[in-house]
Protein backbone atom coordinates (compact mmCIF):
# COMPACT_ATOMS: atom_id res chain seq x y z
CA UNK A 1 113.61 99.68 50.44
CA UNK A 2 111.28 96.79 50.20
CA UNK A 3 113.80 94.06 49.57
CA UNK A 4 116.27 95.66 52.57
CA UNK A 5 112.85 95.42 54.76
CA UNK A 6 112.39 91.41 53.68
CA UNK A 7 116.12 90.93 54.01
CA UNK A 8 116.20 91.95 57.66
CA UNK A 9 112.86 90.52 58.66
CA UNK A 10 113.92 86.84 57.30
CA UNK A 11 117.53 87.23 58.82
CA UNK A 12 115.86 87.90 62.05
CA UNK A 13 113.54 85.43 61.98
CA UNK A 14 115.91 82.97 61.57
CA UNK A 15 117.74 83.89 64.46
CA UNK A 16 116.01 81.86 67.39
CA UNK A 17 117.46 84.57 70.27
CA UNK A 18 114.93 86.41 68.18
CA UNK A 19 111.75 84.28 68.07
CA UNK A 20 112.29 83.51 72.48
CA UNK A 21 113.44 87.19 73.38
CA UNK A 22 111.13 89.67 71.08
CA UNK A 23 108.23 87.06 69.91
CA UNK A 24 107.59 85.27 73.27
CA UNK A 25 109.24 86.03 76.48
CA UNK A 26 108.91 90.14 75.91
CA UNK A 27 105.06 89.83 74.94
CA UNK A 28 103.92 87.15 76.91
CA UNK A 29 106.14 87.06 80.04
CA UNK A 30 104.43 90.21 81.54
CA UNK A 31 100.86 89.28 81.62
CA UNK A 32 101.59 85.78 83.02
CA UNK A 33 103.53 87.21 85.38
CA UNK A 34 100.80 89.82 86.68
CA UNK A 35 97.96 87.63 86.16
CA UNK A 36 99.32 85.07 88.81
CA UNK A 37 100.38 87.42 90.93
CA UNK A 38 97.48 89.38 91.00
CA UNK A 39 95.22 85.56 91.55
CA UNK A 40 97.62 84.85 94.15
CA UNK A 41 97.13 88.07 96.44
CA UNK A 42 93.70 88.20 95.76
CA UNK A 43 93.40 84.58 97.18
CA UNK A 44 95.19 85.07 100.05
CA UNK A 45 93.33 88.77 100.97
CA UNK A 46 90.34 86.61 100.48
CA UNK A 47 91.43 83.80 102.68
CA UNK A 48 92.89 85.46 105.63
CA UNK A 49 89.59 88.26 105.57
CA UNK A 50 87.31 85.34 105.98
CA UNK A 51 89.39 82.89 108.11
CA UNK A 52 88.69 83.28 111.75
CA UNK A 53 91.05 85.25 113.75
CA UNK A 54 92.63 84.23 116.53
CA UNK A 55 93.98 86.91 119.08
CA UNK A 56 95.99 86.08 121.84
CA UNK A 57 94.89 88.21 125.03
CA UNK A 58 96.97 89.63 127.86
CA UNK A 59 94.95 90.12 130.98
CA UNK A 60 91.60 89.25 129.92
CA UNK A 61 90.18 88.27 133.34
CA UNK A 62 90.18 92.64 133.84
CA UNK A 63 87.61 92.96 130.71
CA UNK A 64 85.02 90.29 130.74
CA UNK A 65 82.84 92.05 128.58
CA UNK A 66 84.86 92.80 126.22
CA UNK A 67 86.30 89.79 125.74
CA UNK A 68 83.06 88.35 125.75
CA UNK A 69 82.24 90.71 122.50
CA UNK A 70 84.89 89.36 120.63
CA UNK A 71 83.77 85.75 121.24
CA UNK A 72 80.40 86.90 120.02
CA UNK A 73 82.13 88.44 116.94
CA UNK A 74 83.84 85.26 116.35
CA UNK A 75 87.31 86.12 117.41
CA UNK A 76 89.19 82.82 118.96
CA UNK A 77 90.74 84.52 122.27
CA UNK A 78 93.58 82.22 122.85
CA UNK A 79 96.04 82.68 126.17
CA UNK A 80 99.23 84.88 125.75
CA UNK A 81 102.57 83.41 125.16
CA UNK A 82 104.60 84.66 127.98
CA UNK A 83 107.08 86.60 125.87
CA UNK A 84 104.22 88.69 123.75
CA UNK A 85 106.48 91.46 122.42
CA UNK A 86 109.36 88.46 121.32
CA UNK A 87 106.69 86.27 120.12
CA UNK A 88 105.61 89.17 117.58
CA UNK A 89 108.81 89.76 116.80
CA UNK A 90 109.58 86.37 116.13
CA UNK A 91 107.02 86.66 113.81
CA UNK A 92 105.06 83.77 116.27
CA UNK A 93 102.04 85.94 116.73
CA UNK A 94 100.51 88.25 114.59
CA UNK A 95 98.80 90.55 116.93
CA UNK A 96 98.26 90.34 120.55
CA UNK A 97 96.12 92.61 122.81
CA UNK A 98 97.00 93.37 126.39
CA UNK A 99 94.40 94.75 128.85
CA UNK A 100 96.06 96.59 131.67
CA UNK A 101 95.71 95.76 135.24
CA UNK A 102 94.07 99.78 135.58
CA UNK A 103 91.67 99.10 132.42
CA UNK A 104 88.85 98.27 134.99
CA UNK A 105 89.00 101.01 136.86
CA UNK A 106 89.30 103.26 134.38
CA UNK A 107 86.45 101.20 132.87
CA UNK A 108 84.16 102.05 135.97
CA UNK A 109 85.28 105.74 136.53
CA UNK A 110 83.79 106.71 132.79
CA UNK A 111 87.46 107.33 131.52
CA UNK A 112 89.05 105.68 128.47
CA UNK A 113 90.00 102.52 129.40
CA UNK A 114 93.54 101.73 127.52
CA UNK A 115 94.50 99.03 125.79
CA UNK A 116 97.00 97.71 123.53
CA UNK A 117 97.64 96.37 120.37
CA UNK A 118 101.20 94.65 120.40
CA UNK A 119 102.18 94.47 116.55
CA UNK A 120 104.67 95.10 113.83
CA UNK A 121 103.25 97.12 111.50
CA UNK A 122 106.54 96.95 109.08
CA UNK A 123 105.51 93.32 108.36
CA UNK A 124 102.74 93.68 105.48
CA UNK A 125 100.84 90.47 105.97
CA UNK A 126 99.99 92.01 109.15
CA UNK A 127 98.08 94.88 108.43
CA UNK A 128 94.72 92.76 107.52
CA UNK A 129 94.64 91.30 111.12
CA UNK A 130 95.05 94.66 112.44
CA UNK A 131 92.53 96.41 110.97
CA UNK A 132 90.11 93.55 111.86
CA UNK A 133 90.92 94.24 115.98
CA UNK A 134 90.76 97.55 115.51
CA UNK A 135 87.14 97.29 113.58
CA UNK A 136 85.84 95.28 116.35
CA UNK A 137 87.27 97.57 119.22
CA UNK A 138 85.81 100.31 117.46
CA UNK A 139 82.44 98.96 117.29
CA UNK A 140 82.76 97.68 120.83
CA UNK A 141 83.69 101.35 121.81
CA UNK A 142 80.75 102.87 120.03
CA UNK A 143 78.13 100.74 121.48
CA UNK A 144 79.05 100.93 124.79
CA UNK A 145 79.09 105.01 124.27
CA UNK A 146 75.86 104.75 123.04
CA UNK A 147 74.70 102.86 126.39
CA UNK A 148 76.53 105.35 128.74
CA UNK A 149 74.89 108.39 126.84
CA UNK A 150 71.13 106.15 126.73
CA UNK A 151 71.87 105.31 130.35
CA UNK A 152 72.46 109.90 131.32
CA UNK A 153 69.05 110.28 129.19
CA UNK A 154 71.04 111.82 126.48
CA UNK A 155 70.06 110.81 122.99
CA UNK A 156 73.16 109.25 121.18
CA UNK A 157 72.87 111.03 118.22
CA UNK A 158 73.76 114.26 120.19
CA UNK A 159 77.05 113.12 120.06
CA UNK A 160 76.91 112.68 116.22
CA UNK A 161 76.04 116.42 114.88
CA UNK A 162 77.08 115.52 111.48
CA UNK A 163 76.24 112.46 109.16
CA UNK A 164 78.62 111.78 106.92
CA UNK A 165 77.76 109.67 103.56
CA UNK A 166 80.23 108.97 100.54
CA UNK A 167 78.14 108.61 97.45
CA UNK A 168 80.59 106.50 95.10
CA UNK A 169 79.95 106.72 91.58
CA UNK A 170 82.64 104.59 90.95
CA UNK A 171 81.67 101.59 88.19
CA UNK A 172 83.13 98.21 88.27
CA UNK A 173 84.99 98.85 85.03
CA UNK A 174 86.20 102.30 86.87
CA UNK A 175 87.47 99.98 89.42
CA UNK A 176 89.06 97.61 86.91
CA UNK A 177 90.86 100.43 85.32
CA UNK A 178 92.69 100.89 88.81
CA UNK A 179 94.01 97.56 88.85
CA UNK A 180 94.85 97.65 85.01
CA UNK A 181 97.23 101.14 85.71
CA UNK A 182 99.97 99.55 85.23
CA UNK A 183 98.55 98.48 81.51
CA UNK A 184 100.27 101.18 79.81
CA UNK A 185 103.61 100.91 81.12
CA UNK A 186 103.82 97.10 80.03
CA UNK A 187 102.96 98.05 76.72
CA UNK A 188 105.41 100.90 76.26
CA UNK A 189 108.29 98.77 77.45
CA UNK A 190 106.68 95.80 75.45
CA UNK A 191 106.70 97.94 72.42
CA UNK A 192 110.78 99.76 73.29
CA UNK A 193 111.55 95.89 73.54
CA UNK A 194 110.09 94.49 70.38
CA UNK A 195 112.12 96.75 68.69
CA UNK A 196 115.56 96.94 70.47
CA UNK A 197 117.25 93.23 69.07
CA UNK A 198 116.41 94.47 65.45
CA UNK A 199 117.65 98.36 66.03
CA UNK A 200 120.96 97.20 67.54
CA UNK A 201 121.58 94.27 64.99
CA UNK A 202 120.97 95.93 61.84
CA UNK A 203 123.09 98.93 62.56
CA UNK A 204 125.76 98.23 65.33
CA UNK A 205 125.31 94.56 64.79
CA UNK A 206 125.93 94.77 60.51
CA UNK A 207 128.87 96.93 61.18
CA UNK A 208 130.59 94.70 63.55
CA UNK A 209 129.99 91.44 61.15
CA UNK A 210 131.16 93.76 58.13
CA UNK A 211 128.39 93.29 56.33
CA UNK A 212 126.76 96.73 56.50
CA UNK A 213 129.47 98.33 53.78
CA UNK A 214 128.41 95.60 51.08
CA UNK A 215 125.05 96.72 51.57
CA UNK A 216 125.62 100.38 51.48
CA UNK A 217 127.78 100.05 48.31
CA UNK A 218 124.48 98.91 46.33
CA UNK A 219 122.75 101.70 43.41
CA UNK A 220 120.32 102.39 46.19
CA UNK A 221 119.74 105.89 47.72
CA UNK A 222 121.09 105.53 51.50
CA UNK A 223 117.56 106.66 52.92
CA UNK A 224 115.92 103.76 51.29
CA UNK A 225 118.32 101.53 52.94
CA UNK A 226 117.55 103.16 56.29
CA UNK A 227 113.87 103.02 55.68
CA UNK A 228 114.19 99.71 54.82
CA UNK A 229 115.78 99.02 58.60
CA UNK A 230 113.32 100.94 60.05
CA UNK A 231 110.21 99.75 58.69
CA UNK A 232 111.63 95.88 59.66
CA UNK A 233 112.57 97.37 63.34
CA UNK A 234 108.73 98.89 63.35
CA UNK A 235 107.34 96.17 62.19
CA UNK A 236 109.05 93.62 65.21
CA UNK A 237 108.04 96.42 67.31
CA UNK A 238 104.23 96.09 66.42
CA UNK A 239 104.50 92.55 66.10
CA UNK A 240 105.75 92.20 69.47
CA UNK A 241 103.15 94.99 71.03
CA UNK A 242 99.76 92.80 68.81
CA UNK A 243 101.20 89.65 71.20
CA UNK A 244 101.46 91.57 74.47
CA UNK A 245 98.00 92.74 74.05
CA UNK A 246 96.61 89.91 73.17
CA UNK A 247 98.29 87.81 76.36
CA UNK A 248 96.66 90.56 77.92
CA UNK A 249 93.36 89.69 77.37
CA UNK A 250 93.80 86.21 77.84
CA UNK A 251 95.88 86.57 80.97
CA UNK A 252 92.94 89.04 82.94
CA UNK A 253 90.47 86.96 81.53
CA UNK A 254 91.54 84.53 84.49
CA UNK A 255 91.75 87.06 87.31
CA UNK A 256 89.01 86.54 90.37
CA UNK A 257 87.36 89.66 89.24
CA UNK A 258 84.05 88.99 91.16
CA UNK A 259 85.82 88.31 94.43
CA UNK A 260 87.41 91.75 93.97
CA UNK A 261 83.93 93.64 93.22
CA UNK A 262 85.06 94.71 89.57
CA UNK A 263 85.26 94.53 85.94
CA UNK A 264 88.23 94.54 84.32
CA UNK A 265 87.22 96.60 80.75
CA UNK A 266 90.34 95.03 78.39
CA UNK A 267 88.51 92.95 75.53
CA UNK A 268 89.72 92.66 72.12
CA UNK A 269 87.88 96.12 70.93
CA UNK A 270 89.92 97.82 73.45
CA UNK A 271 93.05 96.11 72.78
CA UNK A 272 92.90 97.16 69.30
CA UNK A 273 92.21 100.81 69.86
CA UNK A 274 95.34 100.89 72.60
CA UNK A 275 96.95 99.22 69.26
CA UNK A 276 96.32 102.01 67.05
CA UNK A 277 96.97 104.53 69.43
CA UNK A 278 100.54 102.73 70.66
CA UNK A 279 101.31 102.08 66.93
CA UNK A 280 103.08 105.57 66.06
CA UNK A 281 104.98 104.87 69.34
CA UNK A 282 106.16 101.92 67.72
CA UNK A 283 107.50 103.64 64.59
CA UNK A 284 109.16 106.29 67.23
CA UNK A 285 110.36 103.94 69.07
CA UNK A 286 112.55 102.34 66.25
CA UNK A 287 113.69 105.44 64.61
CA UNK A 288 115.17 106.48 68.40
CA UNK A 289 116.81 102.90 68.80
CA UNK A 290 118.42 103.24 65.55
CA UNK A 291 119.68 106.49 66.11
CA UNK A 292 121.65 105.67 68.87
CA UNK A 293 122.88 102.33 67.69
CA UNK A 294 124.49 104.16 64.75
CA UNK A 295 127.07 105.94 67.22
CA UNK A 296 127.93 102.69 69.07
CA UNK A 297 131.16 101.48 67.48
CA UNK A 298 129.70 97.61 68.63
CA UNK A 299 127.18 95.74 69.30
CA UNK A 300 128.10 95.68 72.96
CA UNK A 301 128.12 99.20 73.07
CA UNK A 302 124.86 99.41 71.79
CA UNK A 303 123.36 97.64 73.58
CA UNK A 304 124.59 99.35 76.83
CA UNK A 305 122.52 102.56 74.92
CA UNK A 306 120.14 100.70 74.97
CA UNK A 307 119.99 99.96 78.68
CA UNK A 308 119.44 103.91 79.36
CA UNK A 309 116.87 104.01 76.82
CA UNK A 310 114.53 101.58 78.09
CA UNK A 311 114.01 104.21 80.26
CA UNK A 312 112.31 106.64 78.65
CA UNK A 313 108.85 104.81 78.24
CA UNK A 314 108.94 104.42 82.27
CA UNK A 315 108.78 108.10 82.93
CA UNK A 316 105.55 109.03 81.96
CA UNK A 317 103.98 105.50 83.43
CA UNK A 318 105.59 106.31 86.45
CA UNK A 319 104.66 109.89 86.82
CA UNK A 320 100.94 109.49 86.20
CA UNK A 321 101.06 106.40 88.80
CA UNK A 322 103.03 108.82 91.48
CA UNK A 323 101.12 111.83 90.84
CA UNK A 324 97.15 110.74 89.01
CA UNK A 325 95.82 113.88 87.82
CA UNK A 326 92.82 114.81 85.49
CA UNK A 327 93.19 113.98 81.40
CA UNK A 328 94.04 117.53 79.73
CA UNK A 329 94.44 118.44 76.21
CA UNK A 330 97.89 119.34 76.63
CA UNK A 331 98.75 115.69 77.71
CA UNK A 332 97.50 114.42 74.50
CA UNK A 333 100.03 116.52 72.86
CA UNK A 334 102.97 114.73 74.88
CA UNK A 335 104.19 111.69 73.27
CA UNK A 336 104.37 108.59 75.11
CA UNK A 337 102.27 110.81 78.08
CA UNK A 338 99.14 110.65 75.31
CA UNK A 339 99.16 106.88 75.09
CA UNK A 340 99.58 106.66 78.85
CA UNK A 341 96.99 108.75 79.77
CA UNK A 342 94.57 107.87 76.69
CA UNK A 343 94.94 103.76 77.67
CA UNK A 344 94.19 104.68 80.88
CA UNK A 345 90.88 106.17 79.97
CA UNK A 346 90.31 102.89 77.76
CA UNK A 347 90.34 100.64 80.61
CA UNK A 348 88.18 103.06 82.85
CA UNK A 349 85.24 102.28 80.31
CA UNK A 350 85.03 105.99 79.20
CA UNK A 351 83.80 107.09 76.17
CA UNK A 352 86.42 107.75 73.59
CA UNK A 353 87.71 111.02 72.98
CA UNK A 354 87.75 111.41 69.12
CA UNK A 355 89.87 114.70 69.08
CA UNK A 356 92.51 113.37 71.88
CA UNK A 357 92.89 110.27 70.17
CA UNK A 358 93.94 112.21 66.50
CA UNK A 359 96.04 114.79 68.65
CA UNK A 360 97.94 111.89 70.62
CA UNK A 361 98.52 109.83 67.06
CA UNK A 362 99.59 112.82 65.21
CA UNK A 363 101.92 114.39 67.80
CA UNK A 364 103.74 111.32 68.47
CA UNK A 365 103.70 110.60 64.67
CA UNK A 366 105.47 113.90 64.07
CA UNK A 367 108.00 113.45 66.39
CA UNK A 368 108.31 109.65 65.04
CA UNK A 369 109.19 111.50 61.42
CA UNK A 370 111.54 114.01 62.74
CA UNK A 371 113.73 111.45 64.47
CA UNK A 372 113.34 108.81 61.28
CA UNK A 373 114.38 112.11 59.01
CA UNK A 374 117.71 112.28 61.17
CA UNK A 375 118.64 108.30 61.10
CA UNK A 376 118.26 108.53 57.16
CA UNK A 377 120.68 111.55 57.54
CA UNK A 378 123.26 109.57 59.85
CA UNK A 379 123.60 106.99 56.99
CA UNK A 380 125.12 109.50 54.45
CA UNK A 381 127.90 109.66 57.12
CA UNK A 382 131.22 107.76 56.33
CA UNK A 383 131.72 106.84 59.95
CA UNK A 384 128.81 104.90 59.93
CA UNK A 385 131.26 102.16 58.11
CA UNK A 386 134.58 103.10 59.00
CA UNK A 387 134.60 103.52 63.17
CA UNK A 388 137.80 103.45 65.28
CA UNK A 389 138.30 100.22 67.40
């Protein structure tokens, strides 16, 4: 078993497809890739909140005032282009705001005065400069209220018979752990990945080069063989997961976390306890890969398998994402679901769960067995060699 695990560790490593795809694009592509990403929208939220906005204004000479509060506010109230609703479409203007000719008499009368806001709210880079009009109409609307009601000797707060306050006990690491969500999905696919190349090549792979039925024919018990492949696919699988988490660090070690008001809780203590609870994963992981490279009749074949398979670590990622709910017992009992939901609390900065963590690691383990028991029976089957073209 040992020498079969050496064999098909050194005959991957010499294969350079092996060192780029498992060793250094599948660990290290993901964090780069968010980390800039993630620096690049934060910049330009940043940017476009603080730059000053410039709103072009359609009939401004019927609200004085108002525009006159804006200018106060800082807004640059430039002249209307004289096709405002093709100009937004063109994507020429952002937002523009046109006062009706009846605003002012509306205005005078005590009724709401309409405006409005001529924008295309499909375009996402618009919504920040929407919500910053709005904000200023709204507090523009609100003190004049307050002046109307001060000016009818009514006290303002009349109007108010509720005061609302959200007390957020929200941490900056709890906030962190919102942007790091996604965490546990890279690492399931990063650990699914690591061990696909060396699932498909030492089962589908040997048979199509006709060299699996030399090494079957040696005075070795088939499961050793088998263990032997599996132990080299799990141990690609952790190597490859140990990378990832590591770029991980490094890569949100460079995000503008004090411009966003958080702290993101993903040192190396916490990457090695998602390590050790994502390392039975990586054992089930392999014995499922091999499994189903055993039926392909080629390497092409499996590797179509292994398209569907890839997957299966996206469910549970994607369900807690779509639908967050509270940590239960019974999810640590789910594998794959347990790491999800156990990384999760990780990166939130909460306290460990000794009895969740032992439940998610055995339950997955089990099921990591089970499925390892089967591959060791699929190589006592003669069609493992001898497949139809």
């Amino acid at each position: 078993m040992i020498q079969v695990f050496f064999k098909e560790v050194l005959d991957n490593l010499r294969d350079r497809r092996v060192i780029v795809s498992t060793l250094i694009l599948g660990p290290l592509l993901g964090p780069v890739i968010f980390a800039v990403m993630i620096s690049f929208m934060t910049r330009q939220a940043t940017e476009r909140m603080e730059a000053a906005l410039e709103l072009p204004v359609i009939g401004a000479e019927h609200a004085a005032s108002l525009t006159g509060f804006l200018e106060r506010e800082g807004v640059i109230i430039k002249d209307p282009p004289s096709d405002p609703e093709g100009a937004v479409r063109r994507e020429e203007e952002e937002i523009i705001l046109r006062i009706p000719p009846e605003f002012g008499d509306a205005w005078t009368a005590g009724r709401p005065a309409p405006l409005e806001l001529i924008a295309d709210q499909s375009l996402r880079y618009t919504g920040a400069s929407i919500a910053r009009v709005r904000g200023y109409l709204n507090a523009y609307s609100a003190q004049i209220s307050q002046n109307r009601l001060q000016l009818r000797g009514v006290h303002p707060d009349l109007t108010r018979p509720l005061q609302i306050s959200v007390v957020d006990l929200s941490t900056p690491e709890s906030r962190g752990g919102m942007l790091l969500a996604f965490l546990p999905y890279f690492i399931m696919i990063t650990v699914f990945m690591g061990s696909m190349h060396m699932a498909t090549d030492t089962t589908a792979g040997e048979r199509e080069r006709k060299s699996l039925e030399p090494l079957l024919i040696n005075p070795l018990p088939r499961w050793q063989i088998m263990a032997g492949k599996l132990l080299a696919t799990t141990f690609f699988a952790l190597l490859t997961l140990a990378l990832g988490l590591v770029a991980f660090v490094y890569a949100m070690s460079f995000l503008p976390t004090a411009d966003m008001d958080m702290t993101l809780n993903l040192d190396f203590r916490v990457a090695a306890w998602a390590f050790v609870l994502v390392a039975p994963a990586a054992l089930l992981a392999a014995a499922l890969l091999i499994i189903l490279a055993s039926f392909a009749k080629s390497y092409r074949e499996a590797q179509s398998y292994m398209g569907m398979v890839i997957l299966i670590p996206m469910i549970p990622s994607f369900w807690i994402m779509i639908d967050p709910t509270r940590t239960e017992t019974w999810m640590t009992l789910v594998p794959l679901l347990s790491q999800n939901v156990l990384i999760l609390e990780l990166v939130r900065g909460e306290p460990l769960n000794a009895g969740w963590m032992l439940l998610s690691i055995a339950s997955t383990t089990a099921l990591a067995l089970v499925l390892a028991a089967i591959a060791g029976t699929l190589y006592n089957r003669p069609k493992l060699i001898f497949t139809s073209d």
